[in-house]
N, C-alpha and C. Protein backbone atom coordinates (compact mmCIF):
# COMPACT_ATOMS: atom_id res chain seq x y z
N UNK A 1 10.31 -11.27 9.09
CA UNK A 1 9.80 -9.92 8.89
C UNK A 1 8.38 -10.01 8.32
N UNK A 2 7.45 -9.10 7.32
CA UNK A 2 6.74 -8.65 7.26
C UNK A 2 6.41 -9.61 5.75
N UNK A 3 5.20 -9.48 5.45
CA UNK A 3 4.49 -9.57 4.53
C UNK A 3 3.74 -8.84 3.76
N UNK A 4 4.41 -8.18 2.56
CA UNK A 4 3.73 -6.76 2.19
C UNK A 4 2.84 -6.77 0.46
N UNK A 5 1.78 -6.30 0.69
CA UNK A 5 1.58 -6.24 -0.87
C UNK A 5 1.90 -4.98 -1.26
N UNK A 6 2.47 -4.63 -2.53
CA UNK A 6 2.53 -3.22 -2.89
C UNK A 6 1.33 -3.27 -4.14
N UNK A 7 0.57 -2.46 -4.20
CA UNK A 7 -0.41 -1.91 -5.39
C UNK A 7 0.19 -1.25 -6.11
N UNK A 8 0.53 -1.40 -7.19
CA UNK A 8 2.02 -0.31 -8.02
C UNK A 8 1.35 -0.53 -9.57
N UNK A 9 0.84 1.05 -10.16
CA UNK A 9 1.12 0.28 -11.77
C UNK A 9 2.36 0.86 -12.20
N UNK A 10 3.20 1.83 -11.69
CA UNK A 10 4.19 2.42 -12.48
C UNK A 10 5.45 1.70 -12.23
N UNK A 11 6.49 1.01 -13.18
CA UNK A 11 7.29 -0.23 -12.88
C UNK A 11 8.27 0.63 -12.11
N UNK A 12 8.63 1.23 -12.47
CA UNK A 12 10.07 2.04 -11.49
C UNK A 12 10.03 2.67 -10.34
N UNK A 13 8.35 2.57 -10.25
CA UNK A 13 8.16 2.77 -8.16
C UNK A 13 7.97 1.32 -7.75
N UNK A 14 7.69 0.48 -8.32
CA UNK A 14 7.81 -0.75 -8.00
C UNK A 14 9.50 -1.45 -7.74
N UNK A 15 9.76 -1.01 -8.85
CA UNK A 15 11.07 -1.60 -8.64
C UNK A 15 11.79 -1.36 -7.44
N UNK A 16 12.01 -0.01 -7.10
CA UNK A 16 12.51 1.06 -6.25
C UNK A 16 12.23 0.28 -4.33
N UNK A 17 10.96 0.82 -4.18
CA UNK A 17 10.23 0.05 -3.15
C UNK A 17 10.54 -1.78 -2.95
N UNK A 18 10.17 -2.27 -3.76
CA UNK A 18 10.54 -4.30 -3.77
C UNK A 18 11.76 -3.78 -3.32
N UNK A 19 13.06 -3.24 -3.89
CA UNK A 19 14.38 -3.14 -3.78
C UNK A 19 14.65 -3.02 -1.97
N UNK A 20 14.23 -1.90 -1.54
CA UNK A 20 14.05 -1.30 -0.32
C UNK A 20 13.40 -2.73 0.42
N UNK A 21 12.11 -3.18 0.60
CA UNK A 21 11.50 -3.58 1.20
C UNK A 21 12.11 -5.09 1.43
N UNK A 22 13.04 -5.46 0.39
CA UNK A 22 13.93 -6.83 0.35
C UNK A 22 14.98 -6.95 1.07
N UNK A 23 15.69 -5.61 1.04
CA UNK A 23 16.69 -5.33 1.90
C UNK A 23 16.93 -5.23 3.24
N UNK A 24 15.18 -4.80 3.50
CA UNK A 24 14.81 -4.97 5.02
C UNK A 24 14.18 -6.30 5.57
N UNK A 25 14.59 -6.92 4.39
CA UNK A 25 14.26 -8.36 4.94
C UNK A 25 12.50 -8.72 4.97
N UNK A 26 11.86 -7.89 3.97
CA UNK A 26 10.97 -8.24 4.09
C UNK A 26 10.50 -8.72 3.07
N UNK A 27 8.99 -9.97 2.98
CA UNK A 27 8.95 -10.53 1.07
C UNK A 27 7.71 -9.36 0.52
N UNK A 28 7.56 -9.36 -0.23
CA UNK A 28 6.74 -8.25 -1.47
C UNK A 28 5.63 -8.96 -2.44
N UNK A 29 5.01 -9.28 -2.39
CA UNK A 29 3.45 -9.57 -3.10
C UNK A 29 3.38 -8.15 -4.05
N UNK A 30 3.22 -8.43 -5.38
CA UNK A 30 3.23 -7.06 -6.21
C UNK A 30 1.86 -7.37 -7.20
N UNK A 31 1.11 -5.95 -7.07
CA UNK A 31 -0.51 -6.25 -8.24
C UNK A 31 -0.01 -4.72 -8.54
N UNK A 32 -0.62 -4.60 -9.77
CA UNK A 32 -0.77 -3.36 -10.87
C UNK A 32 -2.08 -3.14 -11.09
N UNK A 33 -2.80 -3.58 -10.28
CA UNK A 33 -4.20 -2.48 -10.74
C UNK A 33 -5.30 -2.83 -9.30
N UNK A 34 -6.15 -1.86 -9.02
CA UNK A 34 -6.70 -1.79 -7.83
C UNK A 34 -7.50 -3.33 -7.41
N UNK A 35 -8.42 -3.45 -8.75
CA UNK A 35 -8.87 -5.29 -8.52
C UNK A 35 -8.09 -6.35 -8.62
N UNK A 36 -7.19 -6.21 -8.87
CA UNK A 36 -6.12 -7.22 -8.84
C UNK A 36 -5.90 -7.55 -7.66
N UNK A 37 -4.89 -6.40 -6.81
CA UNK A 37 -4.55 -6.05 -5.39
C UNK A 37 -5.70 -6.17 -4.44
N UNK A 38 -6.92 -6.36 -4.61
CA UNK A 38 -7.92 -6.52 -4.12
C UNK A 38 -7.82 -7.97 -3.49
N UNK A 39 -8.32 -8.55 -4.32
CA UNK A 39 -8.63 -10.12 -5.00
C UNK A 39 -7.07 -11.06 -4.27
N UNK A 40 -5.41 -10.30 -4.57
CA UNK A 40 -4.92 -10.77 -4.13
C UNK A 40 -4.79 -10.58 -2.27
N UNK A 41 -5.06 -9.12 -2.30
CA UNK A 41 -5.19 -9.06 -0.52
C UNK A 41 -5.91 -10.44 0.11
N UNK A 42 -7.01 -10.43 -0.49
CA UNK A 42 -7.93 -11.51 0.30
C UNK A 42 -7.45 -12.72 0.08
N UNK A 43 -6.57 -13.04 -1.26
CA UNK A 43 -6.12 -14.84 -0.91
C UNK A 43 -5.16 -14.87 -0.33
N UNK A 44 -4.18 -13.78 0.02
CA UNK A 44 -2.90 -13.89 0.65
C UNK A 44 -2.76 -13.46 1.84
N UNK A 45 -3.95 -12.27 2.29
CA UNK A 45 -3.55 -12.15 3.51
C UNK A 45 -2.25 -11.43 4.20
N UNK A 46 -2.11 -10.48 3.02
CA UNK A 46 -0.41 -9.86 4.19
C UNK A 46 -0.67 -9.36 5.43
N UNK A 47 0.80 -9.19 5.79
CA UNK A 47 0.27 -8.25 7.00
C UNK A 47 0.21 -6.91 6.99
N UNK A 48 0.61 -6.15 5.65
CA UNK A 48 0.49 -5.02 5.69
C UNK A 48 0.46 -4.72 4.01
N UNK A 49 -0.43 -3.36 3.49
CA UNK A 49 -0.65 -3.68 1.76
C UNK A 49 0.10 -1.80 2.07
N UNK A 50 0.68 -1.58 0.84
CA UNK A 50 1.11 -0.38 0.33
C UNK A 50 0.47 -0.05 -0.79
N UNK A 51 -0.71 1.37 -0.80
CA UNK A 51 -1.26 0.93 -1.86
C UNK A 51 -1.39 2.13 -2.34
N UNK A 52 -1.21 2.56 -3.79
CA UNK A 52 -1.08 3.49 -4.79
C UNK A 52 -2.07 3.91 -4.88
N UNK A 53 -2.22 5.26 -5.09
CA UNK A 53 -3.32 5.98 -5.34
C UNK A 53 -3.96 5.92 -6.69
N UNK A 54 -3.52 6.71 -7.64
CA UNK A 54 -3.75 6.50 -9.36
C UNK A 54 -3.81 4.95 -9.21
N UNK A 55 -4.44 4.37 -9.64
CA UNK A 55 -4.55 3.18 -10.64
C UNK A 55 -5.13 2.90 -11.74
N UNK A 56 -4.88 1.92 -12.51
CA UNK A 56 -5.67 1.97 -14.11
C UNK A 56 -7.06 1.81 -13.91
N UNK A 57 -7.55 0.77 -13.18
CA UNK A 57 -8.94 0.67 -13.03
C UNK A 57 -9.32 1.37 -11.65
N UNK A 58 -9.55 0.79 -10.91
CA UNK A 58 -10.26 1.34 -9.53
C UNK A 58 -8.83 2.09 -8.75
N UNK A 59 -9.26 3.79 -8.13
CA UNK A 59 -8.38 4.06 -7.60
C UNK A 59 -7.84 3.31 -6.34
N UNK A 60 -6.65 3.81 -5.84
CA UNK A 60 -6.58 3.19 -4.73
C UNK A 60 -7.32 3.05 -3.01
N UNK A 61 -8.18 4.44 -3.42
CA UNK A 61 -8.83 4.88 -2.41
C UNK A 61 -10.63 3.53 -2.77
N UNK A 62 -10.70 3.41 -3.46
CA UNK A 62 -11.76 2.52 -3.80
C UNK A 62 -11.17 0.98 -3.55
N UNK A 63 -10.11 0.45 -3.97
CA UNK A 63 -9.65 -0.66 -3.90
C UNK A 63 -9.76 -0.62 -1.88
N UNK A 64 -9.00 0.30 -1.29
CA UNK A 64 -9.09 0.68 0.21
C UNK A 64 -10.38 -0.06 0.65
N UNK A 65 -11.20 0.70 0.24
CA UNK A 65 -12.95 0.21 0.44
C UNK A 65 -13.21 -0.87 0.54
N UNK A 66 -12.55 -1.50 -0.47
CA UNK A 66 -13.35 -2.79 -1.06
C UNK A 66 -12.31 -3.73 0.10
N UNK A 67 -11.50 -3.36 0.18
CA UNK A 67 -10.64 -4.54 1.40
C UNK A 67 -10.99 -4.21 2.51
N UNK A 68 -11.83 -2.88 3.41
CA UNK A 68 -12.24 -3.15 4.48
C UNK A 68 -13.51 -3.47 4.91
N UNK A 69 -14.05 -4.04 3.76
CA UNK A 69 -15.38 -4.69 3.93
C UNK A 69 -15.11 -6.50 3.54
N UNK A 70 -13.94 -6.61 3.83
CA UNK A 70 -13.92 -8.11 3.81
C UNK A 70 -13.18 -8.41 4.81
N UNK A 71 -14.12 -9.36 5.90
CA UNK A 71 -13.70 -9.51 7.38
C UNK A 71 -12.20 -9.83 7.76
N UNK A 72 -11.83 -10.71 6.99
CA UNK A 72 -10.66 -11.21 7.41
C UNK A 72 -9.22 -10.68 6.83
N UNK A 73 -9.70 -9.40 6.43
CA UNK A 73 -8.33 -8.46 5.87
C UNK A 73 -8.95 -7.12 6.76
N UNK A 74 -9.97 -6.83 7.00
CA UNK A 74 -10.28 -5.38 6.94
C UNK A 74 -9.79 -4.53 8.14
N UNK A 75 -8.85 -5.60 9.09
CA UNK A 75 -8.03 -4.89 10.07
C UNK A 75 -6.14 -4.44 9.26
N UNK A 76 -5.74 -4.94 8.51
CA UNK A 76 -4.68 -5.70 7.82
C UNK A 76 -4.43 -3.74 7.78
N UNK A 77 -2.69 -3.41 7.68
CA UNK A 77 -2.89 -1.97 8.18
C UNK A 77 -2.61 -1.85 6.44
N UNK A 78 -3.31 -0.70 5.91
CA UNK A 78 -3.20 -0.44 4.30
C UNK A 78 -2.46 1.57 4.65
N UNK A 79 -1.25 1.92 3.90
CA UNK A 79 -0.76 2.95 4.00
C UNK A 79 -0.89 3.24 2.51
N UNK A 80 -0.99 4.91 2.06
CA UNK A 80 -1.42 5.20 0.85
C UNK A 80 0.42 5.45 0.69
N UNK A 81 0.53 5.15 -0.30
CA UNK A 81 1.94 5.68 -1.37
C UNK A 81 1.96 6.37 -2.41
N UNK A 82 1.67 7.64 -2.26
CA UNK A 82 1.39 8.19 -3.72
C UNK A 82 1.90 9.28 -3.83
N UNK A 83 1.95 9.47 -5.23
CA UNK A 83 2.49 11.19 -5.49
C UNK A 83 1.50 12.15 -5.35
N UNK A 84 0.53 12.05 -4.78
CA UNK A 84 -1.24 12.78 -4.37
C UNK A 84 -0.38 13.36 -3.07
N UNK A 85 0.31 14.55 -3.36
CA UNK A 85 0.98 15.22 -1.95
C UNK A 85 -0.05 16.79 -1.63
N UNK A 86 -1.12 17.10 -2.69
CA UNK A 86 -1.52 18.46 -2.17
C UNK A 86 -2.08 18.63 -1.00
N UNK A 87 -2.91 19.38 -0.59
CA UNK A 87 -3.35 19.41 0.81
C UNK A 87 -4.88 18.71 0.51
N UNK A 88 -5.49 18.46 1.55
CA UNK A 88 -6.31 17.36 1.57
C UNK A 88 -6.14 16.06 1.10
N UNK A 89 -4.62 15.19 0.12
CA UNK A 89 -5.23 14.06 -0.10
C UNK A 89 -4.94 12.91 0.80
N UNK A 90 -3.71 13.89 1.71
CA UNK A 90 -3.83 13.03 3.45
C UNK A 90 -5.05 12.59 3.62
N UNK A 91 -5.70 13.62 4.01
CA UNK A 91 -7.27 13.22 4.42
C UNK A 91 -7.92 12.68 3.79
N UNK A 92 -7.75 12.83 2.36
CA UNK A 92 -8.68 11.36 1.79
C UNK A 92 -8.37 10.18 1.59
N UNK A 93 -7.05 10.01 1.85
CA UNK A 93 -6.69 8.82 2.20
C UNK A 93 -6.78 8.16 3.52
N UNK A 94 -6.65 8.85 4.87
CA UNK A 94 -7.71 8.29 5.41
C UNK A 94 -8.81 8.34 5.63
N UNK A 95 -9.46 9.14 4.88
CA UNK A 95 -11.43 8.75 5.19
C UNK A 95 -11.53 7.53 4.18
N UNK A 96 -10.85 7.21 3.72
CA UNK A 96 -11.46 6.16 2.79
C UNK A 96 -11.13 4.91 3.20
N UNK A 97 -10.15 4.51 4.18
CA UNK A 97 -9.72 3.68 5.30
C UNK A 97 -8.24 3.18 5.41
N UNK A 98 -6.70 3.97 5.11
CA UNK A 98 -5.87 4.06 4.94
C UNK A 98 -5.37 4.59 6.23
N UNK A 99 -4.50 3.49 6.73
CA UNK A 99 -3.97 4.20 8.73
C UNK A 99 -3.07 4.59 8.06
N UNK A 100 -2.39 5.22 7.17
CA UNK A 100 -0.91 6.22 6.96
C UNK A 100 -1.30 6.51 5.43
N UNK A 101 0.01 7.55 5.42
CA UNK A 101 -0.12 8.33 3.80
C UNK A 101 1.75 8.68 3.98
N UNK A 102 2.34 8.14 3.10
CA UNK A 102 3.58 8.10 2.39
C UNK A 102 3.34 8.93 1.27
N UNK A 103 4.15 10.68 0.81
CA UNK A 103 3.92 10.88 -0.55
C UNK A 103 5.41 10.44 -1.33
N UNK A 104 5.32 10.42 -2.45
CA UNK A 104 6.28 10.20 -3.34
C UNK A 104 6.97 11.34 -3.89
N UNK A 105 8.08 11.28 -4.09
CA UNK A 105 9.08 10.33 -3.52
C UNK A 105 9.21 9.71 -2.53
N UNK A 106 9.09 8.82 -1.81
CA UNK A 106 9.69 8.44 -0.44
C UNK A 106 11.01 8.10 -0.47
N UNK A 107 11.56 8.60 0.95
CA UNK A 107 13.17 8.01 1.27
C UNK A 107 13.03 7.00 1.59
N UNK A 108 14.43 6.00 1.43
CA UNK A 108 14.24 4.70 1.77
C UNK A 108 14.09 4.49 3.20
N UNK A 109 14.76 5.58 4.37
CA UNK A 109 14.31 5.60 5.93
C UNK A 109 12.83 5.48 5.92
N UNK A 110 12.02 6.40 5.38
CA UNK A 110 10.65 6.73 5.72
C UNK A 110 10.02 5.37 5.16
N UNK A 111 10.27 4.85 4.62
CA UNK A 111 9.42 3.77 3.85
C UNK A 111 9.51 2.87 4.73
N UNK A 112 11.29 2.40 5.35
CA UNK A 112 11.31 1.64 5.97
C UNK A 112 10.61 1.75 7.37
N UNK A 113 10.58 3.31 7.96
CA UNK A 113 10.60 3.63 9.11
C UNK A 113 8.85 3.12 9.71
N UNK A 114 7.62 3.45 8.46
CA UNK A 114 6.60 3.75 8.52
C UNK A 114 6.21 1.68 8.08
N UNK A 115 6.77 1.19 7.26
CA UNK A 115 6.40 -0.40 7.54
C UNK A 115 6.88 -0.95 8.79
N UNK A 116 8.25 -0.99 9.30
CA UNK A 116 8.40 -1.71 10.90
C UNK A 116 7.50 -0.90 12.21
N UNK A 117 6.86 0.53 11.52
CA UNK A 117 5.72 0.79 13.16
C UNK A 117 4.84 0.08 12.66
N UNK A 118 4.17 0.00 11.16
CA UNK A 118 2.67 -0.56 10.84
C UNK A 118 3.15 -2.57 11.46
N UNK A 119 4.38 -2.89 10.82
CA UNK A 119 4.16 -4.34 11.73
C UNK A 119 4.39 -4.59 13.05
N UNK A 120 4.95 -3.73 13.56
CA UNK A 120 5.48 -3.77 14.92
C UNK A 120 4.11 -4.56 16.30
């Protein structure tokens, strides 16, 4: 299966998601803050990053940025996961370079449903 980073600082959406994403047989790379998840995108290379909006340091929409200006990730598909459900922050999650937007809560179908199209 898949290779996923999740960007998570809050532990019990982390937990939640790893739980889900293990079950589907897939492994989980986990960072808590936008440069972290950055820094690890580029040495690891997943095939797909889940990445939180709020973060402590750089949002997730900035961390976004900063991974599609580095060649050898900047195709790698990044989906936003966040509780940012009002209207417009679809859209700013993708203008900022995010091919999907998951809000939170997510069901465990949708989570699963929306990582096997992004690896497919």
């Amino acid at each position: 299966m898949g290779r996923i980073l999740y960007i998570e600082d809050n532990q019990q959406n982390m937990r939640l998601v790893r739980k889900i994403l293990k079950h589907a047989g897939h492994e989980v790379l986990e960072e808590e803050t936008g440069l972290a998840g950055v820094t690890r995108a580029d040495h690891d290379r997943p095939d797909l990053i889940l990445m939180d909006v709020n973060l402590p340091d750089i949002d997730g929409l900035e961390a976004t940025a900063r991974i599609r200006e580095i060649p050898h990730i900047m195709r790698t598909p990044i989906i936003a996961l966040t509780a940012n459900a009002m209207v417009g922050d679809r859209e700013k999650a993708l203008e900022a370079g995010c091919d999907g937007y998951l809000p939170k809560p997510v069901s465990r179908a949708d989570l699963v449903a929306v990582v096997e199209e992004y690896l497919a």
